[in-house]
N, C-alpha and C. Protein backbone atom coordinates (compact mmCIF):
# COMPACT_ATOMS: atom_id res chain seq x y z
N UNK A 1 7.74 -0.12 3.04
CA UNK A 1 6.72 -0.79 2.29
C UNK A 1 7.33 -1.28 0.99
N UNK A 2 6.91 -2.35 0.59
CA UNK A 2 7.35 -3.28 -0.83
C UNK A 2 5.96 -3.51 -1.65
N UNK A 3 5.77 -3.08 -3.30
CA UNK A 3 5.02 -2.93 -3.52
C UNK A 3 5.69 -4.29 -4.66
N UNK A 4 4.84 -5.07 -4.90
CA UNK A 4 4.93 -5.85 -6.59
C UNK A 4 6.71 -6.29 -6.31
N UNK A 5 6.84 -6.88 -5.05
CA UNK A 5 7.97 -7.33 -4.81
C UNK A 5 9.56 -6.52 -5.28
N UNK A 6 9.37 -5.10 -4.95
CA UNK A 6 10.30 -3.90 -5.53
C UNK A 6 9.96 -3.53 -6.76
N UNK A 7 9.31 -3.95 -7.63
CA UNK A 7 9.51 -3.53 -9.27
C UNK A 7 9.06 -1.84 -9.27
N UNK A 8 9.48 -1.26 -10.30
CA UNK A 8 9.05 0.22 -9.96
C UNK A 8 7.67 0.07 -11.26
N UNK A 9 7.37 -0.74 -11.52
CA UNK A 9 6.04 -0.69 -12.55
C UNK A 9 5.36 -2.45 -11.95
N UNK A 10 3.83 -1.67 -12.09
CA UNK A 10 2.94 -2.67 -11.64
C UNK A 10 2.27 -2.88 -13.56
N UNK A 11 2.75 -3.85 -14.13
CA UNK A 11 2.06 -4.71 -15.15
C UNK A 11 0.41 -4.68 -15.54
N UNK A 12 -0.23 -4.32 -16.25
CA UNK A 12 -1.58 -4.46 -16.69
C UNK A 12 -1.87 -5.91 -16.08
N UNK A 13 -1.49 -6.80 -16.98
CA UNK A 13 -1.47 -8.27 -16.79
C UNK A 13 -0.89 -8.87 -15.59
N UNK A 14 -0.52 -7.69 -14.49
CA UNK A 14 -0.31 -8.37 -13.03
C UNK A 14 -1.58 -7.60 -12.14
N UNK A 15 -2.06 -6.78 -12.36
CA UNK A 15 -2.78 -5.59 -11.64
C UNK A 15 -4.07 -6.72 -11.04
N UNK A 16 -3.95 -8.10 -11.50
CA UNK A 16 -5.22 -8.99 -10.27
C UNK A 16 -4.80 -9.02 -9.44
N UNK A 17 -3.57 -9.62 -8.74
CA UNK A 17 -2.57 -10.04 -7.99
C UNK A 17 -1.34 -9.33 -7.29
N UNK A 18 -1.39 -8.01 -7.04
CA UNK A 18 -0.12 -6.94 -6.84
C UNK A 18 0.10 -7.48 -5.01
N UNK A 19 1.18 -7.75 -5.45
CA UNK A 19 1.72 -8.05 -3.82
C UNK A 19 2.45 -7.23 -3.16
N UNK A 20 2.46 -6.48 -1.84
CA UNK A 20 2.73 -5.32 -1.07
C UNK A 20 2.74 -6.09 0.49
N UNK A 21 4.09 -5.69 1.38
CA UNK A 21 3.68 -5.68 2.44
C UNK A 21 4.43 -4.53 2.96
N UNK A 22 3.83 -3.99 4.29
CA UNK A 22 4.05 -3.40 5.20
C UNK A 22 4.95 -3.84 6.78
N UNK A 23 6.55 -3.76 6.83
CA UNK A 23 6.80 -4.05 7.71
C UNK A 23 7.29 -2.89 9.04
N UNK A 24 7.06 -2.84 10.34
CA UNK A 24 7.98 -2.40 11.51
C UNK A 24 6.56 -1.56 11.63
N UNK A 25 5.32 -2.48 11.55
CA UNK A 25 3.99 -1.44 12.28
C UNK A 25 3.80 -1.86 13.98
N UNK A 26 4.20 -2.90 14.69
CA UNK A 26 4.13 -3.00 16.04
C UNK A 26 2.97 -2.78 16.37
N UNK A 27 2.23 -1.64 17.20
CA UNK A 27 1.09 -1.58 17.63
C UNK A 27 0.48 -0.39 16.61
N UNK A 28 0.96 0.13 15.89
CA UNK A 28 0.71 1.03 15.17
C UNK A 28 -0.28 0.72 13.82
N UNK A 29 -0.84 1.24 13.10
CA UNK A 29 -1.94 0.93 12.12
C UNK A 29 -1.09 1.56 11.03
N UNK A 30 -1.66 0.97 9.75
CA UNK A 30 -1.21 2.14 8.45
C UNK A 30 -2.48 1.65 7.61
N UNK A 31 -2.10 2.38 6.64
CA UNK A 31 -3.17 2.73 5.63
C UNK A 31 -2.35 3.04 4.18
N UNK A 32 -2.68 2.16 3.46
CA UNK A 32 -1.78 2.03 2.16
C UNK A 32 -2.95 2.47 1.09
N UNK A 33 -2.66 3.58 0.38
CA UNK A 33 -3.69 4.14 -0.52
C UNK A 33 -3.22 3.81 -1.79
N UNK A 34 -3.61 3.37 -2.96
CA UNK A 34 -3.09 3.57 -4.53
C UNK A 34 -4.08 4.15 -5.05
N UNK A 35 -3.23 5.68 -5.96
CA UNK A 35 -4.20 6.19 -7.12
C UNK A 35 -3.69 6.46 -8.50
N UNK A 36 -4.35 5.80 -9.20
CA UNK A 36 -4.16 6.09 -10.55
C UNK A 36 -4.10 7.34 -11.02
N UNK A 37 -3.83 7.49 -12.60
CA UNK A 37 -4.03 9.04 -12.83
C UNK A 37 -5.45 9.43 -12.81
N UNK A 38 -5.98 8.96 -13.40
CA UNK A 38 -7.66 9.72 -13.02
C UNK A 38 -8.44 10.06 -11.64
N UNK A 39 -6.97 9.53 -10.86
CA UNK A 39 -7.20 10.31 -9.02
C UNK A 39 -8.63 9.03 -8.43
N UNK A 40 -8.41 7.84 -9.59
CA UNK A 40 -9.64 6.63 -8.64
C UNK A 40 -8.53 5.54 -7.83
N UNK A 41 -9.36 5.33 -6.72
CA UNK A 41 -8.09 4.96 -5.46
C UNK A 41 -8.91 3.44 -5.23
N UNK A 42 -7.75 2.50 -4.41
CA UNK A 42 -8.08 1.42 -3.69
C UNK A 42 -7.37 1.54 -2.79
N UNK A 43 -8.09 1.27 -1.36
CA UNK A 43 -7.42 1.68 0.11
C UNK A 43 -7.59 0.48 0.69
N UNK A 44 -6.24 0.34 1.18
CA UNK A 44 -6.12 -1.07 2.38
C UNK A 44 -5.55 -0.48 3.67
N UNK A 45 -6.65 -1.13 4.79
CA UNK A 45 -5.90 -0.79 6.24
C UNK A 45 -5.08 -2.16 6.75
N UNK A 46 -3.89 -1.67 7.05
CA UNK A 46 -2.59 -2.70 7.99
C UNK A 46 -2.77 -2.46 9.00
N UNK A 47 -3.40 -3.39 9.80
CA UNK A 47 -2.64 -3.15 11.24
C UNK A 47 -2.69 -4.96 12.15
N UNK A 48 -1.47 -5.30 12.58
CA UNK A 48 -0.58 -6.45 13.40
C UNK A 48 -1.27 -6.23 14.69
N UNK A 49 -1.70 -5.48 15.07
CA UNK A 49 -1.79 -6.01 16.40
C UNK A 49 -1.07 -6.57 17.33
N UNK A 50 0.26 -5.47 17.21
CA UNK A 50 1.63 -6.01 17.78
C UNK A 50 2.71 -6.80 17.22
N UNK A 51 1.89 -7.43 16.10
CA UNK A 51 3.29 -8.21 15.26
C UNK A 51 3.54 -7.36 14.43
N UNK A 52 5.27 -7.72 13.60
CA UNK A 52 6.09 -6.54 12.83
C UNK A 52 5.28 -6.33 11.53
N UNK A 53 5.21 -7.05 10.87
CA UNK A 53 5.20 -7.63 9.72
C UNK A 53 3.33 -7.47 9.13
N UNK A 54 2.69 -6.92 7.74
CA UNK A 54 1.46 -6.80 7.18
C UNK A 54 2.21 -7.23 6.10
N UNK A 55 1.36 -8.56 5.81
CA UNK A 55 1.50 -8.80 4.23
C UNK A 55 0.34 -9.60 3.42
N UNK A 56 0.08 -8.88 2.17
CA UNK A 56 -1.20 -8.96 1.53
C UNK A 56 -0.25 -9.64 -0.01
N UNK A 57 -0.64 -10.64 -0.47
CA UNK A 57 -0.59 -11.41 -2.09
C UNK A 57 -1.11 -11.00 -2.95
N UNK A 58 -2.20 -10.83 -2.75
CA UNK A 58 -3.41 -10.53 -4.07
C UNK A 58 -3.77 -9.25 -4.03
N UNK A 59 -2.92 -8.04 -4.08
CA UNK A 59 -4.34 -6.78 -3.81
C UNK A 59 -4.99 -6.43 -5.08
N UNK A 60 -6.42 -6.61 -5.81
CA UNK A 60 -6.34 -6.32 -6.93
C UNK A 60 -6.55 -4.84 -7.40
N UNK A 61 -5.56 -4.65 -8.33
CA UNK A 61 -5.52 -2.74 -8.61
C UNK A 61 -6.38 -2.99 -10.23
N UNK A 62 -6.74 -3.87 -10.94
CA UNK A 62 -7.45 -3.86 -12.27
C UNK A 62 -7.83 -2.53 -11.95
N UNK A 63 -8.68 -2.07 -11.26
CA UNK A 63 -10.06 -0.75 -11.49
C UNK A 63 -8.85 0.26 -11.73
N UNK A 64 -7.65 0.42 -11.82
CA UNK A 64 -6.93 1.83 -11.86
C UNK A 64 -6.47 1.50 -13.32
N UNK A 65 -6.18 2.88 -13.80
CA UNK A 65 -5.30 3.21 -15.15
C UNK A 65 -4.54 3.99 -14.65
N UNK A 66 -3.37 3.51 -16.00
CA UNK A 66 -1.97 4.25 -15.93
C UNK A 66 -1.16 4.17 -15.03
N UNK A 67 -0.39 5.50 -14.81
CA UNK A 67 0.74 5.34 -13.59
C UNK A 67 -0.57 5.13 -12.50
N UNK A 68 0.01 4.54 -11.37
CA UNK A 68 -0.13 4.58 -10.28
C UNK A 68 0.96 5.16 -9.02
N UNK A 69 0.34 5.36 -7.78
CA UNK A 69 1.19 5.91 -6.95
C UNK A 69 0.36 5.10 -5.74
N UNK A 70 1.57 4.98 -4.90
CA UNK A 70 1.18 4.42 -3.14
C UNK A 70 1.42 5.63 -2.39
N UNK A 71 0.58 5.52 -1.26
CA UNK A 71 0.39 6.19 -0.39
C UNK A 71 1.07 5.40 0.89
N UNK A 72 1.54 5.05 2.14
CA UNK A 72 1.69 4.98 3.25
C UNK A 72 1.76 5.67 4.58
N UNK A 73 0.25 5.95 4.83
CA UNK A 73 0.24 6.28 6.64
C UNK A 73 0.37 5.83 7.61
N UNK A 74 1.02 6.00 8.35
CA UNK A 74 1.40 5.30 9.61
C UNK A 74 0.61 5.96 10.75
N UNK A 75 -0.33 5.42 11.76
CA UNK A 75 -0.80 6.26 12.78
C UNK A 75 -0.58 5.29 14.38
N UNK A 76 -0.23 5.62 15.29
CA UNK A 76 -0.49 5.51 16.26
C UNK A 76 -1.40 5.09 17.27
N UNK A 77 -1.29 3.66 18.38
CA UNK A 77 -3.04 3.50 18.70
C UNK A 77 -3.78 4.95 19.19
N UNK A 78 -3.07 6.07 19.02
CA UNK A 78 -4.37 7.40 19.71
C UNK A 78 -4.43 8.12 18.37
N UNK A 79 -4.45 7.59 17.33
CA UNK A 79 -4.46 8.02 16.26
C UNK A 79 -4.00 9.33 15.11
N UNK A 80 -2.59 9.79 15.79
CA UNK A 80 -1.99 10.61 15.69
C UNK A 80 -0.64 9.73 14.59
N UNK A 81 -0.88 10.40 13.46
CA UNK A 81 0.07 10.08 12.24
C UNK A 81 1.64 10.23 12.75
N UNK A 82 2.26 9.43 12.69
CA UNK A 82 3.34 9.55 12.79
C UNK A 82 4.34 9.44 11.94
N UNK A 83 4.22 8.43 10.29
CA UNK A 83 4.91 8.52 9.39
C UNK A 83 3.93 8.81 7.86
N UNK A 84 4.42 9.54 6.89
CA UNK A 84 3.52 9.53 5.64
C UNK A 84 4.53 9.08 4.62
N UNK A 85 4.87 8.07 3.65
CA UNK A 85 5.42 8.10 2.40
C UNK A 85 4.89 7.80 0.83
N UNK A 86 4.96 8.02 -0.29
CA UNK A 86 4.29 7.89 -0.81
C UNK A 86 5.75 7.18 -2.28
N UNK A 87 4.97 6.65 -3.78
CA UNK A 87 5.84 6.14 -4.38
C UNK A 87 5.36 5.83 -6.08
N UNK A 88 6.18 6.28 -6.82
CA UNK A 88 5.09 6.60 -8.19
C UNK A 88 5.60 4.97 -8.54
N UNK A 89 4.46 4.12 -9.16
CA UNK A 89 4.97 2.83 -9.75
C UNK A 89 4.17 2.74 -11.84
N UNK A 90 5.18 3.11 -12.00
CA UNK A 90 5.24 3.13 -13.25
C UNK A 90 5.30 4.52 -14.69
């Protein structure tokens, strides 16, 4: 997963527009979580439907403060998790 095109800090003044994609999901689903420090989250579900590649331009994170962190679940079509990573941005 690529969050804000690699940067390890997501910008106040970028947080309308945070760009993230998710690649090598195939038939598989994920679920990309971000939470700020006050533990308030915005959740996006990925899933291709067989193609490699999830990619989102605009996700807007405004509603979070401070550091943030990503989440990435990976699950399976029988819905059995198969990868978890996660990533502090800022």
């Amino acid at each position: 997963m690529s969050v804000n095109g690699g940067s390890a800090t997501i910008l106040t003044a970028d947080a309308t527009h945070v760009a993230f994609s998710v690649s090598g999901l195939g038939d598989d689903s994920g679920t990309v979580t971000f939470t700020d420090a006050n533990n308030k989250t915005v959740q996006v579900n990925c899933h291709r439907g067989g193609r490699t590649n999830y990619t989102r331009p605009d996700l807007e994170l405004r509603s979070l403060d401070g550091a943030i962190n990503s989440l990435l679940s990976v699950s399976d079509p029988a819905g059995q998790i198969n990868f978890s990573a996660s990533r502090q941005h800022g």
